[in-house]
C-alpha atoms as a PDB file:
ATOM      1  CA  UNK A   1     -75.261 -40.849   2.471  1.00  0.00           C
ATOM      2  CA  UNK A   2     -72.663 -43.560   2.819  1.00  0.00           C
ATOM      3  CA  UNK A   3     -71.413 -42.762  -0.687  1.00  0.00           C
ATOM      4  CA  UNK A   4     -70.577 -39.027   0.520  1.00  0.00           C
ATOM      5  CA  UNK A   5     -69.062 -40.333   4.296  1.00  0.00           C
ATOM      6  CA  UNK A   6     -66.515 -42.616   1.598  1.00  0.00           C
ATOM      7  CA  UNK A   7     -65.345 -39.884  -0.698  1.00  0.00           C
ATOM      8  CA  UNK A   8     -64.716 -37.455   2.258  1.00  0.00           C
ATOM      9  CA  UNK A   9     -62.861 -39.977   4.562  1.00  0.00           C
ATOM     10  CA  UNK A  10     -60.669 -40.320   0.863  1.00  0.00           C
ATOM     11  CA  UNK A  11     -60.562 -37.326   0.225  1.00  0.00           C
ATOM     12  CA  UNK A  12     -59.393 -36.724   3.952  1.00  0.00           C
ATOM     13  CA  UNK A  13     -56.988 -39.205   4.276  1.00  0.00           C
ATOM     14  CA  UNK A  14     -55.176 -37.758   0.690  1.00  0.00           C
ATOM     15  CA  UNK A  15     -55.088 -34.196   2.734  1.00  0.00           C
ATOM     16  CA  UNK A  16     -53.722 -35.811   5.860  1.00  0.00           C
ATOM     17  CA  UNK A  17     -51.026 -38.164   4.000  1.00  0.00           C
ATOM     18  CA  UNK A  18     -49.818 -34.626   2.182  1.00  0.00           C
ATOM     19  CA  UNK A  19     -49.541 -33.065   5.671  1.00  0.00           C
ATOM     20  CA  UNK A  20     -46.261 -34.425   6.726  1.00  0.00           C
ATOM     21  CA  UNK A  21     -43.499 -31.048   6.275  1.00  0.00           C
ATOM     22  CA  UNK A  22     -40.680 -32.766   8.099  1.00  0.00           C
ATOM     23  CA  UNK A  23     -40.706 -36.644   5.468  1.00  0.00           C
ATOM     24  CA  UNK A  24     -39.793 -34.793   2.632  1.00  0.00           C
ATOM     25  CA  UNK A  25     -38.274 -31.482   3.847  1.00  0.00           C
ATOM     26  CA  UNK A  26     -34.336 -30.633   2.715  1.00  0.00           C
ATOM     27  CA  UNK A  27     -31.625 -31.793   4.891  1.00  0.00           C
ATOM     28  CA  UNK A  28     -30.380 -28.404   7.333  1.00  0.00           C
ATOM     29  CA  UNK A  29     -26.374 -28.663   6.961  1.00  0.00           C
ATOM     30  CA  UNK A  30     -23.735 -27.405   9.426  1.00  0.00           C
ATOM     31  CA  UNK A  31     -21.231 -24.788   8.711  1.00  0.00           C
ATOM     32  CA  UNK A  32     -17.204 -24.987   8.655  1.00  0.00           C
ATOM     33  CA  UNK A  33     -15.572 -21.527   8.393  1.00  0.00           C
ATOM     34  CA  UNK A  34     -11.901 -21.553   7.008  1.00  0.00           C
ATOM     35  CA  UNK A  35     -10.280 -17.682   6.491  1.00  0.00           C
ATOM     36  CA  UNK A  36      -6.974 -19.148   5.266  1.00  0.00           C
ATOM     37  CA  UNK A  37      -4.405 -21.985   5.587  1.00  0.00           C
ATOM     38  CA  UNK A  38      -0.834 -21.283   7.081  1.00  0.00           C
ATOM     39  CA  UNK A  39       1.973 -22.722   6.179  1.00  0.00           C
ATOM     40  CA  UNK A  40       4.418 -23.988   9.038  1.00  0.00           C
ATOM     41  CA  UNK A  41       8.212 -24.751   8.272  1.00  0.00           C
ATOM     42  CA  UNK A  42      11.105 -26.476   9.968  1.00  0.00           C
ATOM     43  CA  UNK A  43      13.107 -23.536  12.133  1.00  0.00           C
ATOM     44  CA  UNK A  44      16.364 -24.817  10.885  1.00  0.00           C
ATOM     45  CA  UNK A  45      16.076 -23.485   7.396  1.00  0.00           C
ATOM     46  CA  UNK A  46      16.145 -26.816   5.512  1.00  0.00           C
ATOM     47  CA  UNK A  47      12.438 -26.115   4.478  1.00  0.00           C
ATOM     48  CA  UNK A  48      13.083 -22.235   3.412  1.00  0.00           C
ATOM     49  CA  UNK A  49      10.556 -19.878   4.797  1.00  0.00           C
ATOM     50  CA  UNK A  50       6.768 -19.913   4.879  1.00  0.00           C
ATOM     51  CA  UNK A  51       5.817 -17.665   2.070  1.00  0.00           C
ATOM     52  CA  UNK A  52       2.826 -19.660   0.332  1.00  0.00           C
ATOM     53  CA  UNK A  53      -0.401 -18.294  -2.077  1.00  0.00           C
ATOM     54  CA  UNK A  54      -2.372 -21.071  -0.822  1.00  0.00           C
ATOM     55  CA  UNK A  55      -5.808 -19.751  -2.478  1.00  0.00           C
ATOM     56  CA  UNK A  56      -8.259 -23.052  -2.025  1.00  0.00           C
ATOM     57  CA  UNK A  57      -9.632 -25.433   0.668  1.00  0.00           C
ATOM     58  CA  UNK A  58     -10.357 -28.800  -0.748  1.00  0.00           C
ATOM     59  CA  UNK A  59     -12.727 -30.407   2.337  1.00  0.00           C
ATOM     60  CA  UNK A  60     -13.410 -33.822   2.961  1.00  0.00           C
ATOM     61  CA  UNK A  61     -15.908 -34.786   5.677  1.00  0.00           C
ATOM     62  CA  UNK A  62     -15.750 -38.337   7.241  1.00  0.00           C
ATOM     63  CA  UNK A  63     -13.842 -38.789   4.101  1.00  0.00           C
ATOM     64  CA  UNK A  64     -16.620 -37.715   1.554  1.00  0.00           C
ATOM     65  CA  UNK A  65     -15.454 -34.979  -0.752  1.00  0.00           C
ATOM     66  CA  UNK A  66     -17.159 -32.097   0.058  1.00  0.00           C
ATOM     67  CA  UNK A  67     -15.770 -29.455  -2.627  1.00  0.00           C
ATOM     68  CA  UNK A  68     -13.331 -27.091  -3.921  1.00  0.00           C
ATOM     69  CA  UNK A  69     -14.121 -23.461  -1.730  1.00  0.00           C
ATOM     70  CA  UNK A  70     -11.446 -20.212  -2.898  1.00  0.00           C
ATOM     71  CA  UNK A  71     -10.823 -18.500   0.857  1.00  0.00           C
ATOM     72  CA  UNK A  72     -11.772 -17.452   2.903  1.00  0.00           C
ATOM     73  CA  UNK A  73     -15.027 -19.857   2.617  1.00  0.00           C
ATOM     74  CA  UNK A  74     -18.193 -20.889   4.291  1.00  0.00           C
ATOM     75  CA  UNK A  75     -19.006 -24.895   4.159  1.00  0.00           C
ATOM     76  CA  UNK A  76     -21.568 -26.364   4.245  1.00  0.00           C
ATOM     77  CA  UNK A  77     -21.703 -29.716   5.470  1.00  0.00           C
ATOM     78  CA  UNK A  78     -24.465 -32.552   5.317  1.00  0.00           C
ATOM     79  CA  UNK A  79     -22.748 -34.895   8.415  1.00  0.00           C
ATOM     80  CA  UNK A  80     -23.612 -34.465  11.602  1.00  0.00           C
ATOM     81  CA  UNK A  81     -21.989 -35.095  15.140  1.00  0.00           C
ATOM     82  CA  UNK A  82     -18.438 -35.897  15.833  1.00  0.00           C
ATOM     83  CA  UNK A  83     -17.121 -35.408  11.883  1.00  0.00           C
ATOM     84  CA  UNK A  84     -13.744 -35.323  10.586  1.00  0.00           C
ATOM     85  CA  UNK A  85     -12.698 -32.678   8.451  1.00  0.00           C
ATOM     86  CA  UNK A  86     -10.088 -32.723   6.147  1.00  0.00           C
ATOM     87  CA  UNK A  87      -8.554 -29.780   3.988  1.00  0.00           C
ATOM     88  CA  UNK A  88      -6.075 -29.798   1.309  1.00  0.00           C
ATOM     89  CA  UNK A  89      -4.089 -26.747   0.645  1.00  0.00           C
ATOM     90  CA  UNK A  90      -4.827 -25.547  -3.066  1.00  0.00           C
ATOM     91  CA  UNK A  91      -2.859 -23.650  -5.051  1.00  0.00           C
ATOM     92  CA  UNK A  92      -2.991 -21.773  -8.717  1.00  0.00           C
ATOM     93  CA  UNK A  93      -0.302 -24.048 -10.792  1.00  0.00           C
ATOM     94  CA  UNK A  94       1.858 -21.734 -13.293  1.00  0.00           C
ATOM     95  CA  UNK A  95      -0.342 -18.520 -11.900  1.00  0.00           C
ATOM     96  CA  UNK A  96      -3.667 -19.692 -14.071  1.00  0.00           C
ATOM     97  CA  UNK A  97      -7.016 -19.422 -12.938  1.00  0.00           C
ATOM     98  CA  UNK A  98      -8.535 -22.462 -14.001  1.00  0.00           C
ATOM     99  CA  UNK A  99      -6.025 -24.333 -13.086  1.00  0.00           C
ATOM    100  CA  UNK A 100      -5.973 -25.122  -9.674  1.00  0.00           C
ATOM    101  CA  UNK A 101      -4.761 -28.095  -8.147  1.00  0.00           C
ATOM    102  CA  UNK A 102      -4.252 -29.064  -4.533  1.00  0.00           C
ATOM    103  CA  UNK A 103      -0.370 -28.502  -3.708  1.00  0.00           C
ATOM    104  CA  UNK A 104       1.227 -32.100  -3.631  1.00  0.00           C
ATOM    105  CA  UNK A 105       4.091 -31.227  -1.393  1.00  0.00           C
ATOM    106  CA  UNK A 106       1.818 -29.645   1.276  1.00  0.00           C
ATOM    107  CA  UNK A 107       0.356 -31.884   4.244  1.00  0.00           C
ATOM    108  CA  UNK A 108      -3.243 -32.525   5.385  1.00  0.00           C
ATOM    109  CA  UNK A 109      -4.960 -30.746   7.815  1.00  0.00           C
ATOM    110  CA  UNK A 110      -7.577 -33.458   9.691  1.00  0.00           C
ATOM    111  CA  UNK A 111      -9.585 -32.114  12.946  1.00  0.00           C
ATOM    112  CA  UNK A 112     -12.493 -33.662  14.824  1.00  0.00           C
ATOM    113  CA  UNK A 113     -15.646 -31.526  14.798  1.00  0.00           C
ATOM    114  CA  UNK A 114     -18.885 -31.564  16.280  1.00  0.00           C
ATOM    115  CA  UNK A 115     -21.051 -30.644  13.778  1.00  0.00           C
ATOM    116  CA  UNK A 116     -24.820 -29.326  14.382  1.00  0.00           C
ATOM    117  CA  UNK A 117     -27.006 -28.312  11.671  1.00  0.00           C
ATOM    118  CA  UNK A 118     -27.169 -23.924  11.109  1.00  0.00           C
ATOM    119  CA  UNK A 119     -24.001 -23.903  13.778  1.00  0.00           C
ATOM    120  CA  UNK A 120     -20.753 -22.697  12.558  1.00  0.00           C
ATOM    121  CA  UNK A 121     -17.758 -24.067  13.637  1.00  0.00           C
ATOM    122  CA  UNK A 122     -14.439 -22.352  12.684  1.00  0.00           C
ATOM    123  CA  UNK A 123     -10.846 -23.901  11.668  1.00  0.00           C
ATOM    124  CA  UNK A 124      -7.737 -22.521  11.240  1.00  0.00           C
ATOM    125  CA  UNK A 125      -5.982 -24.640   9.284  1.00  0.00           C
ATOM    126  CA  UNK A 126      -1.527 -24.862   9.975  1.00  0.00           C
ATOM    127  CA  UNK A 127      -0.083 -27.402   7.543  1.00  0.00           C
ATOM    128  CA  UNK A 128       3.562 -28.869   6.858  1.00  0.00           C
ATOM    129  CA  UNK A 129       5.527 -29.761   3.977  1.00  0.00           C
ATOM    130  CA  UNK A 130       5.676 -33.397   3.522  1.00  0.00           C
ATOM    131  CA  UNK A 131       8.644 -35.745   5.401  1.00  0.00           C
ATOM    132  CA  UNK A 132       9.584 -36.888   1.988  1.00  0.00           C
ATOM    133  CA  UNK A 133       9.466 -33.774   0.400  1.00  0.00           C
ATOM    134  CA  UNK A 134      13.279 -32.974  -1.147  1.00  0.00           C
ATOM    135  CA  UNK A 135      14.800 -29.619  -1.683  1.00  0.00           C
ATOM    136  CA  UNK A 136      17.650 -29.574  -3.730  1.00  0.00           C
ATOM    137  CA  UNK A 137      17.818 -25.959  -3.914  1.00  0.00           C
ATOM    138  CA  UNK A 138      16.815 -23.020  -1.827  1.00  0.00           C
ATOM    139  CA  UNK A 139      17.707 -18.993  -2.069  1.00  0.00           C
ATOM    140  CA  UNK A 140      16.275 -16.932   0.503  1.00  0.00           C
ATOM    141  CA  UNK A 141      19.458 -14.661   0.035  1.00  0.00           C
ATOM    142  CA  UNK A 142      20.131 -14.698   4.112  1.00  0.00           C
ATOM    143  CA  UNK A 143      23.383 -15.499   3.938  1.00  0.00           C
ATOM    144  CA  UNK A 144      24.625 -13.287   1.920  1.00  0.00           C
ATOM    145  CA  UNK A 145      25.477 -15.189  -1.216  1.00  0.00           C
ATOM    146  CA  UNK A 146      23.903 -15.370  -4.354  1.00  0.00           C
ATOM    147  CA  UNK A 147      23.606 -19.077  -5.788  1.00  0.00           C
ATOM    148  CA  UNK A 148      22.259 -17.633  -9.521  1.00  0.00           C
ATOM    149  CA  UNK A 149      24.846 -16.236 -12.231  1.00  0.00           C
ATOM    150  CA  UNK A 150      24.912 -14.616 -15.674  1.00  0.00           C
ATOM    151  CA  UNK A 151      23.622 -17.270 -18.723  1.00  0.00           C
ATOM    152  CA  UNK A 152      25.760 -15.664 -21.355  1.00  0.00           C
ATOM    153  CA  UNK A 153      23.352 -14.224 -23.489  1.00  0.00           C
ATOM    154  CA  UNK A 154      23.396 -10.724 -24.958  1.00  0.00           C
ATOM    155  CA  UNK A 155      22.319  -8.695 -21.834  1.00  0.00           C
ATOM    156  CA  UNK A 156      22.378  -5.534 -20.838  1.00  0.00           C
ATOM    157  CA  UNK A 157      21.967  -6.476 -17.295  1.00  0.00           C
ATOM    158  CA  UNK A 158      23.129  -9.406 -15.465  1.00  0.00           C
ATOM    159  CA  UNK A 159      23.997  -8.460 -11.788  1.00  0.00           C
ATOM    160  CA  UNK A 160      21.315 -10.059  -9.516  1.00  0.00           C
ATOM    161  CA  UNK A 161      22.392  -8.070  -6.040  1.00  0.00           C
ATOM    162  CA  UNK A 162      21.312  -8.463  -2.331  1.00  0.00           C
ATOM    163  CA  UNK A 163      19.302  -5.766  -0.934  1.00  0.00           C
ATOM    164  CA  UNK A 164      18.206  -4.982   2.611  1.00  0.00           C
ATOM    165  CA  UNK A 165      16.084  -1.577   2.178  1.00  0.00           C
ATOM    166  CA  UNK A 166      13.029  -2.442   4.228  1.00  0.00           C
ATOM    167  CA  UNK A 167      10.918  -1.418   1.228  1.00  0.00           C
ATOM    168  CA  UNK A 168      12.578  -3.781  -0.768  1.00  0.00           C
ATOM    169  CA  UNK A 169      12.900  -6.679   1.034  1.00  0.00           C
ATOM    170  CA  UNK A 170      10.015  -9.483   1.370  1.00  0.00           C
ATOM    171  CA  UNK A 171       8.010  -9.192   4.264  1.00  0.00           C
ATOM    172  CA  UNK A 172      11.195  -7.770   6.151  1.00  0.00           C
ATOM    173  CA  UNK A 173      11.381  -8.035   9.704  1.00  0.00           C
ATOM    174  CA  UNK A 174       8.511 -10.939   9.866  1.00  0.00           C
ATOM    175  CA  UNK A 175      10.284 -14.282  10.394  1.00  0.00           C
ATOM    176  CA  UNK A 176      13.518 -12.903  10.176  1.00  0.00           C
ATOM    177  CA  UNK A 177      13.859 -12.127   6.818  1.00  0.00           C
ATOM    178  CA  UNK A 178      16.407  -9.269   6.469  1.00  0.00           C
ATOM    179  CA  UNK A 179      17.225  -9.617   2.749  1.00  0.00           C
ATOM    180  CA  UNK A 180      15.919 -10.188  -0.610  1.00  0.00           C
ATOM    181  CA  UNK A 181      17.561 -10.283  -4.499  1.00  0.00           C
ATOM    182  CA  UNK A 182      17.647  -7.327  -6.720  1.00  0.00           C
ATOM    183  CA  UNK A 183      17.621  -6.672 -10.284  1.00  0.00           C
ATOM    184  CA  UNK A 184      18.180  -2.980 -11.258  1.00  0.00           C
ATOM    185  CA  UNK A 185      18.131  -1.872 -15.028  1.00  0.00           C
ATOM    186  CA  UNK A 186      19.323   1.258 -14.381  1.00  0.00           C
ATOM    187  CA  UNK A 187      16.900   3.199 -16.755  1.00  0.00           C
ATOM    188  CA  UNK A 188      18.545   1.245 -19.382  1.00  0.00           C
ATOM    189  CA  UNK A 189      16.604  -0.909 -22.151  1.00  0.00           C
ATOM    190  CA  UNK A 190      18.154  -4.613 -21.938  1.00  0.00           C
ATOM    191  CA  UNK A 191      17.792  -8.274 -21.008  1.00  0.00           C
ATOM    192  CA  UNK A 192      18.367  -9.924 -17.779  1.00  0.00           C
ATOM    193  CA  UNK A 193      18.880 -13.361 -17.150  1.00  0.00           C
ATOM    194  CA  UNK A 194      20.296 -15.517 -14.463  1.00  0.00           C
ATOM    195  CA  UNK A 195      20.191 -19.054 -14.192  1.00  0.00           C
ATOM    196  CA  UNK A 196      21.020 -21.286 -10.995  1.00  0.00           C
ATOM    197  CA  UNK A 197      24.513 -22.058 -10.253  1.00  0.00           C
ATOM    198  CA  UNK A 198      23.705 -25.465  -9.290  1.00  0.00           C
ATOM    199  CA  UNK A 199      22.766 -28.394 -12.205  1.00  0.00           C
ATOM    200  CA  UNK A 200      19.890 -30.691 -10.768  1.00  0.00           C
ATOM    201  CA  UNK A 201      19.432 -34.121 -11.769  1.00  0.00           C
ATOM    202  CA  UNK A 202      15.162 -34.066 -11.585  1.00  0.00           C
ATOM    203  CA  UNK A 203      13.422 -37.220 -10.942  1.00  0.00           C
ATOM    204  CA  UNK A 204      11.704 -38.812 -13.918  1.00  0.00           C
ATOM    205  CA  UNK A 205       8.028 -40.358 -14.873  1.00  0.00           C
ATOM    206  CA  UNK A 206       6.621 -37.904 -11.634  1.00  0.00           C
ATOM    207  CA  UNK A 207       4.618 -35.078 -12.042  1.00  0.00           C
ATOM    208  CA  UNK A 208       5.999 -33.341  -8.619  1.00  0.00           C
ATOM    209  CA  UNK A 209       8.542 -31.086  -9.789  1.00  0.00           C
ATOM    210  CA  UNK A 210       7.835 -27.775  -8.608  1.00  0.00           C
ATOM    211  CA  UNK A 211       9.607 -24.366  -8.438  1.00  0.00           C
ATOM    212  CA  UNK A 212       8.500 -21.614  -5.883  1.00  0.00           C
ATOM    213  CA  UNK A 213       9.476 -18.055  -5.747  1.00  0.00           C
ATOM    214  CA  UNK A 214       8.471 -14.673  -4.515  1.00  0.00           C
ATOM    215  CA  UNK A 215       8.969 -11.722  -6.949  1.00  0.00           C
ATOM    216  CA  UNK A 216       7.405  -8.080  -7.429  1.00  0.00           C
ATOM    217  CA  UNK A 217       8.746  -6.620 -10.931  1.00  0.00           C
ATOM    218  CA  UNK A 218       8.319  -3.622 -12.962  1.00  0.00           C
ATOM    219  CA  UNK A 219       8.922  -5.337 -16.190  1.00  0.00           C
ATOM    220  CA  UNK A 220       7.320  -8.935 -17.519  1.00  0.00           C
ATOM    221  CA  UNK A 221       9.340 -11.883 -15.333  1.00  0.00           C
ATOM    222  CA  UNK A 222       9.821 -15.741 -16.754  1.00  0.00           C
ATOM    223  CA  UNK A 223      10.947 -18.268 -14.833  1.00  0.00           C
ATOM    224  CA  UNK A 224      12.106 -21.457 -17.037  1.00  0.00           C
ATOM    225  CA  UNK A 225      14.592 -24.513 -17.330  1.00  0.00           C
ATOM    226  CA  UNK A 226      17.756 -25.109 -19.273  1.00  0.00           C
ATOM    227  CA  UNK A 227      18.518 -28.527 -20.138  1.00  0.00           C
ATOM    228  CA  UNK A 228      22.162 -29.135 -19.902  1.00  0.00           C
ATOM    229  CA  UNK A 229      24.519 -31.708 -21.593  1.00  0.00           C
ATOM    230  CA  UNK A 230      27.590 -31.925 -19.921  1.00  0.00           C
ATOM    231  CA  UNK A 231      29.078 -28.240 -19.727  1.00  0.00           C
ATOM    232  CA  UNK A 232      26.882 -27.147 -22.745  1.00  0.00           C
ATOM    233  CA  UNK A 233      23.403 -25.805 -22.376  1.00  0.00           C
ATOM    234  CA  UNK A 234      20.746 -26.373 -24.510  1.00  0.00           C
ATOM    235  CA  UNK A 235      17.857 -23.826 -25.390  1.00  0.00           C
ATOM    236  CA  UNK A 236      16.260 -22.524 -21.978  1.00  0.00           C
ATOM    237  CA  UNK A 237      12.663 -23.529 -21.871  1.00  0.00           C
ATOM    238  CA  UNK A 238      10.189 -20.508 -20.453  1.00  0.00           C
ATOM    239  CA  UNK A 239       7.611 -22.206 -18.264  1.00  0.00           C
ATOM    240  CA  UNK A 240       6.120 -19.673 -16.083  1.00  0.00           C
ATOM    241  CA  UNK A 241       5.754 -15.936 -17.422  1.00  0.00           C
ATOM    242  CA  UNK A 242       3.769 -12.986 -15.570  1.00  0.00           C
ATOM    243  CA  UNK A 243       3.220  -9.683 -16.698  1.00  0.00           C
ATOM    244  CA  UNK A 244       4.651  -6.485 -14.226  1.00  0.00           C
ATOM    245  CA  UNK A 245       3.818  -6.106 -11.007  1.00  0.00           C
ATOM    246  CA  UNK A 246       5.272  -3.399  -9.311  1.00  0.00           C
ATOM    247  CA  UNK A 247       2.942  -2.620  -6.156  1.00  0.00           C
ATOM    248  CA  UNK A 248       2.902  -6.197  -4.461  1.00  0.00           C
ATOM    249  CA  UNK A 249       4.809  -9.175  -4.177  1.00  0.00           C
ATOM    250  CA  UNK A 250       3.464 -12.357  -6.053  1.00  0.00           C
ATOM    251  CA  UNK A 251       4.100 -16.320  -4.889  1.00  0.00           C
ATOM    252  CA  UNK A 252       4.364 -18.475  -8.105  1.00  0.00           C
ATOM    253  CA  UNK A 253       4.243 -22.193  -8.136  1.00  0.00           C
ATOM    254  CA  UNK A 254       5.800 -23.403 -11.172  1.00  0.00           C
ATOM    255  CA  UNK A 255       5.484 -26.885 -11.965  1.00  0.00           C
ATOM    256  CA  UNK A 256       8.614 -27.909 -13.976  1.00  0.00           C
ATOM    257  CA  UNK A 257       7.743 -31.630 -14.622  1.00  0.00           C
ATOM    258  CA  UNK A 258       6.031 -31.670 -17.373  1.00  0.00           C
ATOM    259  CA  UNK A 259       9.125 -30.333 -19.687  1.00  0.00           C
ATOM    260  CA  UNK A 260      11.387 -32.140 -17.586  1.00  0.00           C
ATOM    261  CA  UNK A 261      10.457 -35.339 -18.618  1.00  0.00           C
ATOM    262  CA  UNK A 262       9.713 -34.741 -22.391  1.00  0.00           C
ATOM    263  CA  UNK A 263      11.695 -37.388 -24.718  1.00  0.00           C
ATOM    264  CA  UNK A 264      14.180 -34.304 -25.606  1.00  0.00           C
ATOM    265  CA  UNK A 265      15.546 -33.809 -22.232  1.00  0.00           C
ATOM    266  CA  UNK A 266      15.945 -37.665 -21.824  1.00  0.00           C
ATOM    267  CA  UNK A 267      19.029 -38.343 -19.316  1.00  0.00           C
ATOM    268  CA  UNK A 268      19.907 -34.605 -19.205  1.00  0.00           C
ATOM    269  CA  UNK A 269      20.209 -32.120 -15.902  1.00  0.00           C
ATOM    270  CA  UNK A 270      18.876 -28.803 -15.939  1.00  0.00           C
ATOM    271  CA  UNK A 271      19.220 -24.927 -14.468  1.00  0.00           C
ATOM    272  CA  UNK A 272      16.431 -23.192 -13.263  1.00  0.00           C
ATOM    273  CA  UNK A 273      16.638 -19.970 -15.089  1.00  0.00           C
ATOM    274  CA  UNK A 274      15.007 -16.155 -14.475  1.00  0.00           C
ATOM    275  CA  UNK A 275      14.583 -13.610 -17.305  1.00  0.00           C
ATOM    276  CA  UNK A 276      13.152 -10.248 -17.746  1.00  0.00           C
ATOM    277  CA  UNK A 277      13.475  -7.376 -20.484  1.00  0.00           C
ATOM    278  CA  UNK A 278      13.457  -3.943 -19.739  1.00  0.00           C
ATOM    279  CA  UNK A 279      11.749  -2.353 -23.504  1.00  0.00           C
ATOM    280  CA  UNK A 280      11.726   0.892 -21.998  1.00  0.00           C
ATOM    281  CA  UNK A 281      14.782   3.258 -21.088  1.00  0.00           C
ATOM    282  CA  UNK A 282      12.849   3.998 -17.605  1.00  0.00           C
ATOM    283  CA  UNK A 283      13.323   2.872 -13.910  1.00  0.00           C
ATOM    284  CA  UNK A 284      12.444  -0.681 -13.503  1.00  0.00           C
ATOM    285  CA  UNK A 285      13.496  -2.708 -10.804  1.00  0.00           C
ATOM    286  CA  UNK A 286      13.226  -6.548 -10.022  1.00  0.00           C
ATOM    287  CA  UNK A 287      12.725  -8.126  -6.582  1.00  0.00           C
ATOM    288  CA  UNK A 288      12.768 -11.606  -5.799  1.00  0.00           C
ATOM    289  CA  UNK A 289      12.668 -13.734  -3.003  1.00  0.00           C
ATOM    290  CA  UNK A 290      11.815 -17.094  -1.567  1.00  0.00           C
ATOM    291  CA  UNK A 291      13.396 -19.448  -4.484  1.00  0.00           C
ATOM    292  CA  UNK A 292      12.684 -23.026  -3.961  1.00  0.00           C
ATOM    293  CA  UNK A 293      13.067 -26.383  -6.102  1.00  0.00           C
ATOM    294  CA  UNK A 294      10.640 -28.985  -5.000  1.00  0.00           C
ATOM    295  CA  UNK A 295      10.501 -32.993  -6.193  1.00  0.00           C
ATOM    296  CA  UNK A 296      10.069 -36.284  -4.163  1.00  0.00           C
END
């Protein structure tokens, strides 16, 4: 009798021990809901506008890296109570899917949260360029000038004009933006290409050298860098090509540095350069907007 009182207290105390749901049970995480990030510029125009593609959140929480979420996202989060959250702005780099990269030039976004496991809270991210940011060149074609000109090569095409047809223009009426560029082949088949009037002396041994623009195209667009030695140019290099897209405007982030500090282009300046071939004697029209050079 004792012998069967010992094995079922054992047996018993195994059942009990394996009774306790809430020891081993999986931590319940909070929830941090980001629909996009905006970008915020300086009102005086020394930043350009806010056009961005800003397509990731990187998060942080009390400093722990979270993950890499494409917007808008759902996050879940493992801390608890007062938390600090902390999103990078991500972008696509040269328009390619896998590879994404959080944008260098763009500020942090930190904000205290009270987290509480199942809750969701919900941020709306409104970043800044950095203070040290530099922007050597900027067309948003509101002034009326164009800062590009003809290459020189064999073109059927070279006039880059200003338009201000509502259905042409970026965004227009939102921010004040009245005017964008215009490249019209004229049903013609040909080659356009303008580079930037200005000759920029890039910073060396950094990988922040970045080129934004806004553009919506009928034809295939490239957007590329001429080395320059004294007066002379050297062959443009094409470092960002996209095929047509005629229905909706694109953002591109082109990073530049990579071919600006090859061993070729040692103690050289360069020209940003656009060009675009029209293979077909049909209507095709280029719009572009937004044109930025980036470097600390």
């Amino acid at each position: 009798m004792r012998i069967v009182v010992l094995y079922s207290l054992f047996i018993y105390s195994l059942l009990f021990s394996g009774c306790k749901p809430f020891d081993n049970a999986e931590p319940v995480p909070a929830y941090v809901y980001i629909k996009s990030i905006d970008l915020k510029v300086k009102p005086d125009g020394s930043q350009g506008s806010n056009s961005n593609d800003i397509k990731d959140a990187w998060v942080f929480a009390n400093g722990k890296f979270i993950g890499v979420f494409e917007l808008p996202c759902m996050v879940p989060v493992l801390e608890k109570d007062s938390t600090l959250i902390t999103v990078f702005a991500g972008i696509k780099v040269n328009g390619q899917r896998n590879n994404r990269k959080f944008y260098p030039f763009y500020d942090i976004y930190k904000k205290m949260v009270f987290l509480q496991p199942t809750v969701i809270d919900t941020l709306k991210p409104v970043i800044t360029y950095k203070d040290a940011v530099n922007f050597p060149w900027i067309e948003d074609f509101e002034d009326l000038a164009v800062s590009l000109e003809k290459t020189g090569i064999t073109s059927t095409i070279d006039s880059l004009n200003i338009t201000s047809l509502p259905s042409e223009v970026f965004e227009f009426g939102k921010a004040g933006n009245r005017f964008s560029g215009k490249v019209d082949f004229r049903s013609k088949i040909g080659t356009f290409e303008n580079s930037s009037i200005g000759i920029y002396d890039l910073p060396r041994a950094t990988s922040d050298i970045y080129l934004e623009v806004s553009y919506k195209s009928d034809v295939p667009i490239s957007f590329g860098i001429y080395p320059t030695s004294g007066s002379t140019l050297d062959f443009g290099i094409p470092v960002y090509y996209s095929f047509a897209n005629p229905t909706e405007w694109k953002k591109a982030y082109v990073r530049l540095s990579d071919d600006v500090n090859t061993t070729a282009n040692i103690g050289k300046k360069f020209r940003i350069f656009i060009n675009a071939v029209n293979k077909e004697a049909k209507p095709s029209v280029i719009l572009i907007d937004n044109i930025k050079l980036l470097h600390f």
